[in-house]
Protein backbone atom coordinates (compact mmCIF):
# COMPACT_ATOMS: atom_id res chain seq x y z
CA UNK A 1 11.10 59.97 -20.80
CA UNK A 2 9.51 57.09 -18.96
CA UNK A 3 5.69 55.76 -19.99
CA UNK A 4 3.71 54.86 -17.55
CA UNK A 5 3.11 51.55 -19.08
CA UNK A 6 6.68 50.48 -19.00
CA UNK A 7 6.75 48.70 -15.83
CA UNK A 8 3.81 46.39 -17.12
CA UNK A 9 5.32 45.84 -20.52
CA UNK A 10 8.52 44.72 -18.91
CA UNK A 11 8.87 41.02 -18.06
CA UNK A 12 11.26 39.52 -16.00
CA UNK A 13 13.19 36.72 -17.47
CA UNK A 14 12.80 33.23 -16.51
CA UNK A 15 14.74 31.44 -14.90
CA UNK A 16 15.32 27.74 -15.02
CA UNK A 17 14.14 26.66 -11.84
CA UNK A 18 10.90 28.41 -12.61
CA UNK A 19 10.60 26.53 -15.26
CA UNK A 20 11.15 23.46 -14.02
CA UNK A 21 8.61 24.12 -11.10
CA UNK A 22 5.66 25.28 -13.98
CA UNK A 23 6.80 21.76 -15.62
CA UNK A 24 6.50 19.85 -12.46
CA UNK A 25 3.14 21.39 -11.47
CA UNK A 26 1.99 20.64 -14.81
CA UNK A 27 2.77 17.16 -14.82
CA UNK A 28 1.77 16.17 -11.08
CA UNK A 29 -1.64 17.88 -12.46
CA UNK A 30 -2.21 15.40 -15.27
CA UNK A 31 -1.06 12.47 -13.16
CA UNK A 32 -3.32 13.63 -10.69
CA UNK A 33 -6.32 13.73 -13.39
CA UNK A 34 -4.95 10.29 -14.35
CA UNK A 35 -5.30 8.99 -11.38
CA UNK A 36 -8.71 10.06 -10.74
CA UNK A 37 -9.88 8.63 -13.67
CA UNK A 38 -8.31 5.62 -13.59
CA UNK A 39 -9.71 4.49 -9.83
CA UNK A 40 -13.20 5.50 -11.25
CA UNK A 41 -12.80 2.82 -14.23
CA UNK A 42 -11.45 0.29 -11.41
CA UNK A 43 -14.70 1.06 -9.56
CA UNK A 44 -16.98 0.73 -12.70
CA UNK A 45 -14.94 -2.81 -13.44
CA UNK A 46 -15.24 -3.99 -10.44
CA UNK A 47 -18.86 -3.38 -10.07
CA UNK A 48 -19.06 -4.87 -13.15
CA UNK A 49 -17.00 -8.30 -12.35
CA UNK A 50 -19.37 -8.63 -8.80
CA UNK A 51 -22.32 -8.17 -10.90
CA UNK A 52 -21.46 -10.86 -12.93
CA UNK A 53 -19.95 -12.99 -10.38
CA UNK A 54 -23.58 -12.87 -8.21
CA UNK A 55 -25.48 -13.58 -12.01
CA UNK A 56 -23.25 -16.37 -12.68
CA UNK A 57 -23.53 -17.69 -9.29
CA UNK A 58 -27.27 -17.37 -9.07
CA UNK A 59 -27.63 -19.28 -12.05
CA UNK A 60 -24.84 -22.39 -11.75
CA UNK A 61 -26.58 -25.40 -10.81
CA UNK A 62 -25.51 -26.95 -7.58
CA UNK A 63 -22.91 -29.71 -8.44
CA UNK A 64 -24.02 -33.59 -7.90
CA UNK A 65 -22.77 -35.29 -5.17
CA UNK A 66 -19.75 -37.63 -6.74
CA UNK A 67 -20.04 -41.17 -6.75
CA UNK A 68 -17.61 -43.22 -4.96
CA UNK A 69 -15.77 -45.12 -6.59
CA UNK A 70 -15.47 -48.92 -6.88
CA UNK A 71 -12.58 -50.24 -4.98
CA UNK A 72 -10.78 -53.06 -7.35
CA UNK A 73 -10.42 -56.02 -5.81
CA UNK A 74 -7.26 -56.62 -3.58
CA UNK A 75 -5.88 -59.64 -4.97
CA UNK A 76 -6.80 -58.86 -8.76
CA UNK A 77 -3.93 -60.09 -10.81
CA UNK A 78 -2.77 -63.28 -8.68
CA UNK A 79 -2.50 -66.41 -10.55
């Protein structure tokens, strides 16, 4: 005598490859999320390091034109 409920108590065993495809789904899924995440902190950073850049260049003070120099004398040590 059959139930009518046996055919949806009754699993089918599985197999490796199944297994290894739930496994591999799995994992290119959290990569995936990694990913994600990890290009939106580059974006934040980056923001960041421009913003700072265009503060830091705003404020540096133009640098002073250099002095030349003074040439030593050609004949120096001649005695």
């Amino acid at each position: 005598m059959t139930t009518p409920y046996a055919d949806l108590l009754r699993t089918t065993p599985k197999t490796a490859q199944s297994r290894a495809e739930i496994t591999d789904s799995t994992v290119r899924s959290l990569l995936d999320e990694e990913a994600v995440e990890r290009s939106a902190q580059l974006k934040s950073l980056r923001e960041a390091r421009l913003a700072m850049e265009a503060k830091a260049a705003a404020a540096a003070k133009p640098a002073a034109p250099k002095k030349p120099r003074a040439r030593p004398p050609k004949f120096a040590n001649q005695s």
